[in-house]
PDB file of N, CA and C in Angstrom:
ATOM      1  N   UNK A   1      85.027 -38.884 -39.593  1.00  0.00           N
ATOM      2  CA  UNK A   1      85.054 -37.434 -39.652  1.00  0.00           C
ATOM      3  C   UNK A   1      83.621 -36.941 -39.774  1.00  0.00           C
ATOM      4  N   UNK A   2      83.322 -35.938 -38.877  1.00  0.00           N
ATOM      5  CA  UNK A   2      82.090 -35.335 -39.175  1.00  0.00           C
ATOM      6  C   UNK A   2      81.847 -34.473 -40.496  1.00  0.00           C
ATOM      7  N   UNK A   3      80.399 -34.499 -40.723  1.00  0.00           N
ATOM      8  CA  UNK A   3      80.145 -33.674 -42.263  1.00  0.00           C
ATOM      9  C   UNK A   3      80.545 -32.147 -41.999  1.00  0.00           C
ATOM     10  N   UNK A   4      81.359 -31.585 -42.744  1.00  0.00           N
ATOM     11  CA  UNK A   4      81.871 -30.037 -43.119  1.00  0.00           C
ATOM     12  C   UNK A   4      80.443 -29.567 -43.130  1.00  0.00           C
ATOM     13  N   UNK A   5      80.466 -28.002 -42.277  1.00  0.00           N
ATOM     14  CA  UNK A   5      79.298 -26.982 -42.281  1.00  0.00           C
ATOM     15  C   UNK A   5      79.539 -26.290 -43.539  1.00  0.00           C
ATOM     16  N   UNK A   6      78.405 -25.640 -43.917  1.00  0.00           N
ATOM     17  CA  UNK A   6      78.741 -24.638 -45.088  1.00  0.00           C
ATOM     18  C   UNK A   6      79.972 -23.617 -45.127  1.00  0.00           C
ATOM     19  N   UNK A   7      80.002 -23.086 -43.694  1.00  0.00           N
ATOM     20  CA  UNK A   7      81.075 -22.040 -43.286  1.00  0.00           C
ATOM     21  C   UNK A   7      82.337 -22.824 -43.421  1.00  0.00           C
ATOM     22  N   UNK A   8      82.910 -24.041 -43.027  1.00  0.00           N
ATOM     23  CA  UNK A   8      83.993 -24.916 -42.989  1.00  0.00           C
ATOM     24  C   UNK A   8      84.343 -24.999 -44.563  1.00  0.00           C
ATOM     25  N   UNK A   9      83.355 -25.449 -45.109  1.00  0.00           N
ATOM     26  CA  UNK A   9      83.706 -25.391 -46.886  1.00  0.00           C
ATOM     27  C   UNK A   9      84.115 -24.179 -47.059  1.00  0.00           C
ATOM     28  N   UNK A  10      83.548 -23.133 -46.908  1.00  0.00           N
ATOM     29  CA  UNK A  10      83.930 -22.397 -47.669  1.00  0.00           C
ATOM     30  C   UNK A  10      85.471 -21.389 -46.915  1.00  0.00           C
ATOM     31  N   UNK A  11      85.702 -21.796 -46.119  1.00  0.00           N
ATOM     32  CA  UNK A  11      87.030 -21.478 -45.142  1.00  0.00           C
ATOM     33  C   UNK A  11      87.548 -22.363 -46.137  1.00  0.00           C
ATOM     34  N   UNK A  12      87.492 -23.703 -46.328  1.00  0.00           N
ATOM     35  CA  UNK A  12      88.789 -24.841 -46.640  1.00  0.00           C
ATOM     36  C   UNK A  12      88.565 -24.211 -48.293  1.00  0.00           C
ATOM     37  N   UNK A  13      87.587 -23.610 -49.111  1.00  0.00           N
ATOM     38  CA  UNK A  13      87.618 -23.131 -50.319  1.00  0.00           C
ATOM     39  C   UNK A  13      88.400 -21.919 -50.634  1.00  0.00           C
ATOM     40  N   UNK A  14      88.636 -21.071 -49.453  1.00  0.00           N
ATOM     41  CA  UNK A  14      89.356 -19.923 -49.754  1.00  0.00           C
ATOM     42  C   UNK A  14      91.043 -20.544 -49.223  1.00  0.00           C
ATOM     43  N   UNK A  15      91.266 -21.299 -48.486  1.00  0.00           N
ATOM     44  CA  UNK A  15      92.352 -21.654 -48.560  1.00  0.00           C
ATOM     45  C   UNK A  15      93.355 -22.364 -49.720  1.00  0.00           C
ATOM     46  N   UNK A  16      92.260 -22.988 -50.433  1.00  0.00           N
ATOM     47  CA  UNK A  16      92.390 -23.978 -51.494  1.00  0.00           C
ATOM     48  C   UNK A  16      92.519 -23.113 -52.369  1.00  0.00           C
ATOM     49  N   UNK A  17      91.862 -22.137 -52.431  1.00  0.00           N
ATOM     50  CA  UNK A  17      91.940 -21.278 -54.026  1.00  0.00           C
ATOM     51  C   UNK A  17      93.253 -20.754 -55.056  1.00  0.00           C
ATOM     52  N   UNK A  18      94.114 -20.955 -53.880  1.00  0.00           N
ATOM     53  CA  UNK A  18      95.512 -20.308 -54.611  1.00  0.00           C
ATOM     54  C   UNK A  18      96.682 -21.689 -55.109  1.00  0.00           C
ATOM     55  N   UNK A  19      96.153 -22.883 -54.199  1.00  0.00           N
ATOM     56  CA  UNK A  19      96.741 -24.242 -54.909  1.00  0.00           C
ATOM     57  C   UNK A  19      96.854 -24.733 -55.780  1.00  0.00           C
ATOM     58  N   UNK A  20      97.677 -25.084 -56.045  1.00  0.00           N
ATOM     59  CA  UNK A  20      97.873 -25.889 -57.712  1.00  0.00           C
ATOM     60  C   UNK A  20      97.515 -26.979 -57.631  1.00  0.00           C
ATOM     61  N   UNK A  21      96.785 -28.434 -58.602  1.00  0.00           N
ATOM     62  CA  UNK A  21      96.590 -29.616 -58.504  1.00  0.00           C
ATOM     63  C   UNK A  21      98.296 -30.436 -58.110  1.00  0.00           C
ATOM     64  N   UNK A  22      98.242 -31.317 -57.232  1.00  0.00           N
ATOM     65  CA  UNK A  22      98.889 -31.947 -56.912  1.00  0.00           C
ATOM     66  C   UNK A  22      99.178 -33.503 -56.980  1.00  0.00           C
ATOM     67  N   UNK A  23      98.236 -33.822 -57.581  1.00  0.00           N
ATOM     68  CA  UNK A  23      97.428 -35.352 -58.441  1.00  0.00           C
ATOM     69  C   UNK A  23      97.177 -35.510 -59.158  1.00  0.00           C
ATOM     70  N   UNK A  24      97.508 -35.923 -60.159  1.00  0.00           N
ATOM     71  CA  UNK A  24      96.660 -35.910 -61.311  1.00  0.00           C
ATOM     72  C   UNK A  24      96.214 -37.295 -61.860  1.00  0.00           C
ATOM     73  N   UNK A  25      94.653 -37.577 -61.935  1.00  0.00           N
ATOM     74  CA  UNK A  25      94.031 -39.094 -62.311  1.00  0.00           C
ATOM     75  C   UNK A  25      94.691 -39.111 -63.997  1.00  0.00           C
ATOM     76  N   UNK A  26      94.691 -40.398 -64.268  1.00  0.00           N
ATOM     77  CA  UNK A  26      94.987 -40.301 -66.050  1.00  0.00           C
ATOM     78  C   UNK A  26      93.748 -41.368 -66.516  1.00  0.00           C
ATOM     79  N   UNK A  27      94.341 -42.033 -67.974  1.00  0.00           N
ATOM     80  CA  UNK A  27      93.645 -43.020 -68.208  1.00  0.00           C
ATOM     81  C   UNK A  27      93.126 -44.496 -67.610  1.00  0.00           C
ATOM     82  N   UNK A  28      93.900 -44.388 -66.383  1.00  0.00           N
ATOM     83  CA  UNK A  28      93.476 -45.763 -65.634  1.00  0.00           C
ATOM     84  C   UNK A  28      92.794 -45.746 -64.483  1.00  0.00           C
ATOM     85  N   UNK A  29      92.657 -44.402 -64.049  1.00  0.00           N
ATOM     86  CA  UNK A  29      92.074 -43.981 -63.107  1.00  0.00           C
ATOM     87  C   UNK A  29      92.177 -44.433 -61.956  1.00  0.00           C
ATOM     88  N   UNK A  30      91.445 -44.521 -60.575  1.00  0.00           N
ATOM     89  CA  UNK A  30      92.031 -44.508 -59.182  1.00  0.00           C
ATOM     90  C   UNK A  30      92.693 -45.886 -58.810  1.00  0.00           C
ATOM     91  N   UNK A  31      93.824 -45.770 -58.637  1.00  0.00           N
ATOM     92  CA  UNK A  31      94.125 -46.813 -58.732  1.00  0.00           C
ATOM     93  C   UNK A  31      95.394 -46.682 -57.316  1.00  0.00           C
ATOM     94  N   UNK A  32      96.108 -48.009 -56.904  1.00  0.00           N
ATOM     95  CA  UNK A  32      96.794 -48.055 -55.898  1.00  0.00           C
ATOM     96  C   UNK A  32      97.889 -46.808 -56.203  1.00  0.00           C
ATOM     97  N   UNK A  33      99.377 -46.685 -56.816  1.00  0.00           N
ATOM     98  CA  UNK A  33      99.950 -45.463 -57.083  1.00  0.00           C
ATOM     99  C   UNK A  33      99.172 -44.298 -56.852  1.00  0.00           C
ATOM    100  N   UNK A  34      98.109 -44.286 -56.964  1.00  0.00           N
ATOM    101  CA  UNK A  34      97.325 -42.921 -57.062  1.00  0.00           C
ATOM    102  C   UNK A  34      97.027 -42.432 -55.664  1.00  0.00           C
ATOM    103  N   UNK A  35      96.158 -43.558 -54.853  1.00  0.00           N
ATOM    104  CA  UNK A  35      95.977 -43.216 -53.559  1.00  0.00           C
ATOM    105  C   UNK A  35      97.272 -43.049 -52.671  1.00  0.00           C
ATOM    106  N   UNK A  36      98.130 -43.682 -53.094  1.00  0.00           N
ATOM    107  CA  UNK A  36      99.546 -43.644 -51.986  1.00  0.00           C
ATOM    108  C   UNK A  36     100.421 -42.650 -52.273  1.00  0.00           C
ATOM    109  N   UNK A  37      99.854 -41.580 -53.424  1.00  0.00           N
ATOM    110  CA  UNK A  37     100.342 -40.069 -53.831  1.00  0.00           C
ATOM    111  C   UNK A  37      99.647 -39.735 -52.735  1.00  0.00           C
ATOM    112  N   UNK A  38      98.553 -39.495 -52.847  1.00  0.00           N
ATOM    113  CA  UNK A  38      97.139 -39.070 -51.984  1.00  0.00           C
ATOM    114  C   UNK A  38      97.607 -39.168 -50.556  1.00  0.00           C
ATOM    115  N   UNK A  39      98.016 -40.173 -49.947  1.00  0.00           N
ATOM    116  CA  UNK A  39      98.408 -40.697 -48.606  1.00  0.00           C
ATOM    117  C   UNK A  39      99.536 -39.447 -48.579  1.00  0.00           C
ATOM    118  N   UNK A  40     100.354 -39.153 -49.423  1.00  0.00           N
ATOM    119  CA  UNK A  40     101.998 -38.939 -49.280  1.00  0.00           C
ATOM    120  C   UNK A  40     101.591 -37.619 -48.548  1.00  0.00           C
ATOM    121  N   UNK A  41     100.954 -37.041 -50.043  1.00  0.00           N
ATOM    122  CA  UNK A  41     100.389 -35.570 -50.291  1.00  0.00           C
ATOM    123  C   UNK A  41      99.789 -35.241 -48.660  1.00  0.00           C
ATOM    124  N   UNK A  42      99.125 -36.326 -48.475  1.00  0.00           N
ATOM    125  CA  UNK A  42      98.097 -35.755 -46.941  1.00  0.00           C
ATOM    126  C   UNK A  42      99.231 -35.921 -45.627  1.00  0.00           C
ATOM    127  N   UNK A  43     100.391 -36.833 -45.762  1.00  0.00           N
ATOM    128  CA  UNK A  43     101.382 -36.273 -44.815  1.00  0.00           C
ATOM    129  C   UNK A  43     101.799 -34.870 -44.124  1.00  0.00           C
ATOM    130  N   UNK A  44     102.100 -34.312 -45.599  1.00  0.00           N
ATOM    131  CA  UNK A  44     101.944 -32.504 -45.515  1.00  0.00           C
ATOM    132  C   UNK A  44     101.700 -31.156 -45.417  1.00  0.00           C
ATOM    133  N   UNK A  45     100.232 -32.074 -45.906  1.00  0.00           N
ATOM    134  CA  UNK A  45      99.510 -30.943 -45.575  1.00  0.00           C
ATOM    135  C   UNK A  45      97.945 -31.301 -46.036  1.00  0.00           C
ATOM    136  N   UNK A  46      96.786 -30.458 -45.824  1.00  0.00           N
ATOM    137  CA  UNK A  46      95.350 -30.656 -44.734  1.00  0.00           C
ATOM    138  C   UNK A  46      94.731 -30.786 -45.712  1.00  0.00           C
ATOM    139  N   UNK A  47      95.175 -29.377 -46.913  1.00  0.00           N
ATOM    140  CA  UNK A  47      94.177 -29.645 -47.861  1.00  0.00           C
ATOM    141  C   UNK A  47      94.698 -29.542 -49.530  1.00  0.00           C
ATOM    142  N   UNK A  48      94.051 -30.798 -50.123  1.00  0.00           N
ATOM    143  CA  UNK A  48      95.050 -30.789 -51.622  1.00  0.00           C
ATOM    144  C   UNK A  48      93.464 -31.003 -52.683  1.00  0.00           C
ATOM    145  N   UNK A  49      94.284 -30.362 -53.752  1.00  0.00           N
ATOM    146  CA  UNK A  49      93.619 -30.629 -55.439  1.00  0.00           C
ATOM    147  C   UNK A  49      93.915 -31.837 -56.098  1.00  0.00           C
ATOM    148  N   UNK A  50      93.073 -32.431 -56.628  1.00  0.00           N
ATOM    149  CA  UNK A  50      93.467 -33.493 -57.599  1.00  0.00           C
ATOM    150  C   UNK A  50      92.991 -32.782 -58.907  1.00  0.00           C
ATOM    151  N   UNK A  51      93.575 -33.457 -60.205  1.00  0.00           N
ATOM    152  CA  UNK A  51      93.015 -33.231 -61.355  1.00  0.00           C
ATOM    153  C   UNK A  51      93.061 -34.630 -61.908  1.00  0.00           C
ATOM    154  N   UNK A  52      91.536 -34.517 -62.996  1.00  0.00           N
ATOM    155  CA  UNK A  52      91.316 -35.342 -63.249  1.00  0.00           C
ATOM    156  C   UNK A  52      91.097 -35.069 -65.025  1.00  0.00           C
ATOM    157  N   UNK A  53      91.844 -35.926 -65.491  1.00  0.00           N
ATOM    158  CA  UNK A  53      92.144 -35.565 -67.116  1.00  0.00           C
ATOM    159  C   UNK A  53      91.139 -35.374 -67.603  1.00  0.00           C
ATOM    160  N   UNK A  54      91.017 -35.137 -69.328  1.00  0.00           N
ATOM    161  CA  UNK A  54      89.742 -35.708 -70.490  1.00  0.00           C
ATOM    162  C   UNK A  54      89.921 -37.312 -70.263  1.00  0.00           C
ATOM    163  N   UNK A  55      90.794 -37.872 -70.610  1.00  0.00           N
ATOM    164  CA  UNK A  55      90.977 -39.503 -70.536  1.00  0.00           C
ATOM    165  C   UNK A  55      90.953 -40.625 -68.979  1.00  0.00           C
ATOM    166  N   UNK A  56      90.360 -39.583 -68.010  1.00  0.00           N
ATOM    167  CA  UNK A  56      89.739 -40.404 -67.392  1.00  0.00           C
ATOM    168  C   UNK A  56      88.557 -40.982 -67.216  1.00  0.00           C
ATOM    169  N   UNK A  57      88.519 -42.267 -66.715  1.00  0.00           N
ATOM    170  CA  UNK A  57      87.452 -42.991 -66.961  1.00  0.00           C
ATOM    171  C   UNK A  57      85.933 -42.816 -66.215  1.00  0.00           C
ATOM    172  N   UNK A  58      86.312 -41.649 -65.476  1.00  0.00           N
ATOM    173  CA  UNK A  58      84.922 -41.035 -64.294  1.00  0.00           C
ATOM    174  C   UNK A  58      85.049 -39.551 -64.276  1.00  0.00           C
ATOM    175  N   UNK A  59      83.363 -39.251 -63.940  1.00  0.00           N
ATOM    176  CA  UNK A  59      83.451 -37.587 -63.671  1.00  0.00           C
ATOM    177  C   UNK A  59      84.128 -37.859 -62.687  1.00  0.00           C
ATOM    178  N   UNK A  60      84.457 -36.100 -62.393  1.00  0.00           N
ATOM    179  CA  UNK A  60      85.510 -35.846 -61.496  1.00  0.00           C
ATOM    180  C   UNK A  60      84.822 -35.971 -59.996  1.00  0.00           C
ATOM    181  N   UNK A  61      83.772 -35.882 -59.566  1.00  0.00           N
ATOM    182  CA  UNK A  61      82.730 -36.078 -58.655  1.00  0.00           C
ATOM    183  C   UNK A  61      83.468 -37.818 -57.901  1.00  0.00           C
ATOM    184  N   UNK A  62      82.738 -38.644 -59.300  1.00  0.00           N
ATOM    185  CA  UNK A  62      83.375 -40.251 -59.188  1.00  0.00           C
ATOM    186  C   UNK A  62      84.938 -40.319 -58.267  1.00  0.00           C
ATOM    187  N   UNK A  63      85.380 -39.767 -59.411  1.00  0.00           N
ATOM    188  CA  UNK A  63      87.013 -39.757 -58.889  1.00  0.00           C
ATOM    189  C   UNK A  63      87.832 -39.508 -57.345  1.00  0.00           C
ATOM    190  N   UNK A  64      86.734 -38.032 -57.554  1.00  0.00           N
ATOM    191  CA  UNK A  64      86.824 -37.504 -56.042  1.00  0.00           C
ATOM    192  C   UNK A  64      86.253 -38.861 -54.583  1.00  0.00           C
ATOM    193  N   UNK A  65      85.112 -39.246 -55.065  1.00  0.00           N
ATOM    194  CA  UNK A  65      84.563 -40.351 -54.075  1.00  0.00           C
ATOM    195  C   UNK A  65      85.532 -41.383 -53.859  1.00  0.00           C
ATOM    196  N   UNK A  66      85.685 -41.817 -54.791  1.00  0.00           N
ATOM    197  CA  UNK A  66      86.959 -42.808 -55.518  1.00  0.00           C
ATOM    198  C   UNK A  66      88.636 -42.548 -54.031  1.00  0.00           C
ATOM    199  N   UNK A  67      88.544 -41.355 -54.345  1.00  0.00           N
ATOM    200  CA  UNK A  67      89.566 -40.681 -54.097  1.00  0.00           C
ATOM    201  C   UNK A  67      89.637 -41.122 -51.900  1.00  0.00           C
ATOM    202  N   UNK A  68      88.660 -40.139 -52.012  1.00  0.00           N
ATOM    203  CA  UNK A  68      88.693 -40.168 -50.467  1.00  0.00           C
ATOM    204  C   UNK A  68      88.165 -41.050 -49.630  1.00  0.00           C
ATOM    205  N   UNK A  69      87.416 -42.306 -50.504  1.00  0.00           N
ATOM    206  CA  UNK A  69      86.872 -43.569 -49.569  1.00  0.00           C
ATOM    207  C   UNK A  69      88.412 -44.621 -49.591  1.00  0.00           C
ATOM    208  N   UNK A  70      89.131 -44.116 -50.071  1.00  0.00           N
ATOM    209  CA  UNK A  70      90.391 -45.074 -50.678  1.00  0.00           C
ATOM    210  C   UNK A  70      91.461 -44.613 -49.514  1.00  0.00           C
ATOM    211  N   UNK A  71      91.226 -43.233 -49.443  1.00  0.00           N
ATOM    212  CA  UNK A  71      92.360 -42.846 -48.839  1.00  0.00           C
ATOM    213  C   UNK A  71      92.180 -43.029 -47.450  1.00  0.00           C
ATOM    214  N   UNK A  72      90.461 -42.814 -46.796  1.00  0.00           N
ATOM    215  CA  UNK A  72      90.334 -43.188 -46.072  1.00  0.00           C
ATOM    216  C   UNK A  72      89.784 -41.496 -44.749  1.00  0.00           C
ATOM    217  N   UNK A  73      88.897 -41.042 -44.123  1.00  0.00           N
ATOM    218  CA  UNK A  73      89.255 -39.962 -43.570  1.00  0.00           C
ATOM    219  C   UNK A  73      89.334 -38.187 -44.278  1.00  0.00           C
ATOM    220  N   UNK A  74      88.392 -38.610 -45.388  1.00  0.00           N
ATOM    221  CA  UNK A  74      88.999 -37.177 -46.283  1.00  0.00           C
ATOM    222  C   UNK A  74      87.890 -37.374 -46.593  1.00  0.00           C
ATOM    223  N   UNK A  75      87.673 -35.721 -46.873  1.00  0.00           N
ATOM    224  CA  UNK A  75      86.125 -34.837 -47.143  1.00  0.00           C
ATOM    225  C   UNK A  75      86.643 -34.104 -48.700  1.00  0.00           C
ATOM    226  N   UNK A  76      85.263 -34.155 -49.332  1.00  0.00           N
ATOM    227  CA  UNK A  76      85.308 -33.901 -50.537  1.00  0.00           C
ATOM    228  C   UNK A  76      84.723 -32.029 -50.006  1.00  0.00           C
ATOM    229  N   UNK A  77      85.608 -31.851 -50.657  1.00  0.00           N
ATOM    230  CA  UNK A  77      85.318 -29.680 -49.759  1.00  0.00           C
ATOM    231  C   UNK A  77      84.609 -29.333 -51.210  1.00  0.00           C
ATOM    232  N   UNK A  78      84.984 -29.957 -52.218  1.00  0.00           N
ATOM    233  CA  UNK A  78      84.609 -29.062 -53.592  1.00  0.00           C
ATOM    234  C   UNK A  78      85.106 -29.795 -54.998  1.00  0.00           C
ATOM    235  N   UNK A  79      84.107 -29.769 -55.855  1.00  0.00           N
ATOM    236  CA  UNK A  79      84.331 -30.024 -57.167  1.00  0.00           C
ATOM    237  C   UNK A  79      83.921 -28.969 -58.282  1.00  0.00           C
ATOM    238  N   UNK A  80      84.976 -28.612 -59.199  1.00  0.00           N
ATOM    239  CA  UNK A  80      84.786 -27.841 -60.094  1.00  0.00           C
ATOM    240  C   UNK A  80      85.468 -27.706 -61.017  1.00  0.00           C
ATOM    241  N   UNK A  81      84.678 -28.217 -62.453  1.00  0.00           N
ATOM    242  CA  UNK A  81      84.849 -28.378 -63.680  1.00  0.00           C
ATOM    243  C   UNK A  81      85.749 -29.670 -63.511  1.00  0.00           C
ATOM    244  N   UNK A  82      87.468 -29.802 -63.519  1.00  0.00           N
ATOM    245  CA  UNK A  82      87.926 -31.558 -63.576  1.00  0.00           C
ATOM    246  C   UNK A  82      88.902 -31.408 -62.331  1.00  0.00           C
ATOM    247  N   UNK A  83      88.906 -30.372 -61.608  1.00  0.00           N
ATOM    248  CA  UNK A  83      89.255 -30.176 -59.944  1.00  0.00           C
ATOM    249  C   UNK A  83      88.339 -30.639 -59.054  1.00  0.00           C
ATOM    250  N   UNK A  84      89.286 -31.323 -58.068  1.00  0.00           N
ATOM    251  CA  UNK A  84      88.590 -32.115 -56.818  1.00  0.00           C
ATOM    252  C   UNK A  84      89.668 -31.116 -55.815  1.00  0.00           C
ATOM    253  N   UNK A  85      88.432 -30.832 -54.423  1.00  0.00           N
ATOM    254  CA  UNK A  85      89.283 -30.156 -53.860  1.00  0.00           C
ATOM    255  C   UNK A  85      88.855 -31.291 -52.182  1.00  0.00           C
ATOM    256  N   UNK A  86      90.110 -31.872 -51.768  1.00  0.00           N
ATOM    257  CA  UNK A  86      89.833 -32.678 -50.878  1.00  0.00           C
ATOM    258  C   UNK A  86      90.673 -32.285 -49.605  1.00  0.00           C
ATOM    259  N   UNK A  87      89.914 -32.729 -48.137  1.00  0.00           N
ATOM    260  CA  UNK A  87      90.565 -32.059 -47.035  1.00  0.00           C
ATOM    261  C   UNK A  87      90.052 -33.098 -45.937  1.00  0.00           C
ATOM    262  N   UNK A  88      91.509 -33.258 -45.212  1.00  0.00           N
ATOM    263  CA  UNK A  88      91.896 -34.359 -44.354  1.00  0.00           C
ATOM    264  C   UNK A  88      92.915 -33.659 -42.968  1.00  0.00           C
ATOM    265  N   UNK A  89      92.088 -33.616 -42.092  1.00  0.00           N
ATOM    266  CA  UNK A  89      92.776 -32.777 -40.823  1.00  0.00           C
ATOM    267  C   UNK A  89      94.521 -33.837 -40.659  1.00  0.00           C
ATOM    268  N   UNK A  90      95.375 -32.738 -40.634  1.00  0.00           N
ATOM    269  CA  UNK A  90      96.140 -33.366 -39.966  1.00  0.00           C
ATOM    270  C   UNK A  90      96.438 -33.739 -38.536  1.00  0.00           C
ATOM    271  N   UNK A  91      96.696 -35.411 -38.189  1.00  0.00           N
ATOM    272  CA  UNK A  91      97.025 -35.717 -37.206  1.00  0.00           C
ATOM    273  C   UNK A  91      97.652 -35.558 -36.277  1.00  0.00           C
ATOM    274  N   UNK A  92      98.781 -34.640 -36.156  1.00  0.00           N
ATOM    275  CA  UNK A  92      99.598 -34.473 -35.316  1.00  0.00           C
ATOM    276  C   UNK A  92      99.730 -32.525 -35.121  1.00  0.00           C
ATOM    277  N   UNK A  93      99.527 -31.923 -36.156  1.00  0.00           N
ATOM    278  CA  UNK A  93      99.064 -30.781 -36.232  1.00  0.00           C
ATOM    279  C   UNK A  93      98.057 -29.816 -35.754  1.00  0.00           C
ATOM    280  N   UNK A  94      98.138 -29.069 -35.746  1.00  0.00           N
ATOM    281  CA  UNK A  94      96.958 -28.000 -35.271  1.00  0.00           C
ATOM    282  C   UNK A  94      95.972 -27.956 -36.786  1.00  0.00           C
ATOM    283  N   UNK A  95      94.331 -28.331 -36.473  1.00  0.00           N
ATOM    284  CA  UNK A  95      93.761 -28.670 -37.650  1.00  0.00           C
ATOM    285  C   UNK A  95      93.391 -26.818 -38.037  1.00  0.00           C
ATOM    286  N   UNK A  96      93.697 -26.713 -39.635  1.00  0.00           N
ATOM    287  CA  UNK A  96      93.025 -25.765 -40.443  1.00  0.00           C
ATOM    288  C   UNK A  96      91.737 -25.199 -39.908  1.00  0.00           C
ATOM    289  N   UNK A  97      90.841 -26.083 -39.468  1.00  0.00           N
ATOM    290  CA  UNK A  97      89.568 -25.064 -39.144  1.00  0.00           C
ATOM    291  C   UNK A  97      89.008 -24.991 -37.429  1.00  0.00           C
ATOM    292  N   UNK A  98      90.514 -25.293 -36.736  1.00  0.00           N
ATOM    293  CA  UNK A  98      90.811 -24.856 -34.968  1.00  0.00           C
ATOM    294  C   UNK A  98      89.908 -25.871 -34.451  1.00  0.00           C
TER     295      UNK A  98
END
């Protein structure tokens, strides 16, 4: 996947803004169950939140990296405060940013 322009972030940031976390890391952090939420989640749709507890074992930055080298194909759009906001064009779909 090519690197997101500033304008692309901030398109996939205003889309993201009204989402609820849909992941949530705990104390064991990224781990297989976790990414194959991640996989499920990206079936559905383009762009999802993770949260990442107090009792995880990485900033949320980590997690996020963690997150999308695992899953494979997914851009880190945004991190803020223990929200990861990650975005993965769908395959068969018409992609979010045309």
């Amino acid at each position: 996947m090519s690197v997101l322009t500033s304008k692309q972030r901030a398109e996939l940031r205003r889309h993201a803004h009204p989402l609820k976390p849909v992941v949530t890391i705990g104390s064991e952090g990224v781990t297989g169950p976790v990414l194959e939420s991640v996989r499920e989640a990206f079936n559905t749709r383009e762009i999802l939140k993770i949260r990442a507890l107090e009792s995880a074992p990485a900033s949320i930055r980590t997690v996020a990296d963690q997150v999308a080298s695992g899953v494979g194909d997914a851009e880190i759009v945004q991190t803020i405060g223990r929200i990861a906001v990650l975005y993965r064009p769908h395959p068969d779909g018409p992609e979010l940013l045309g």
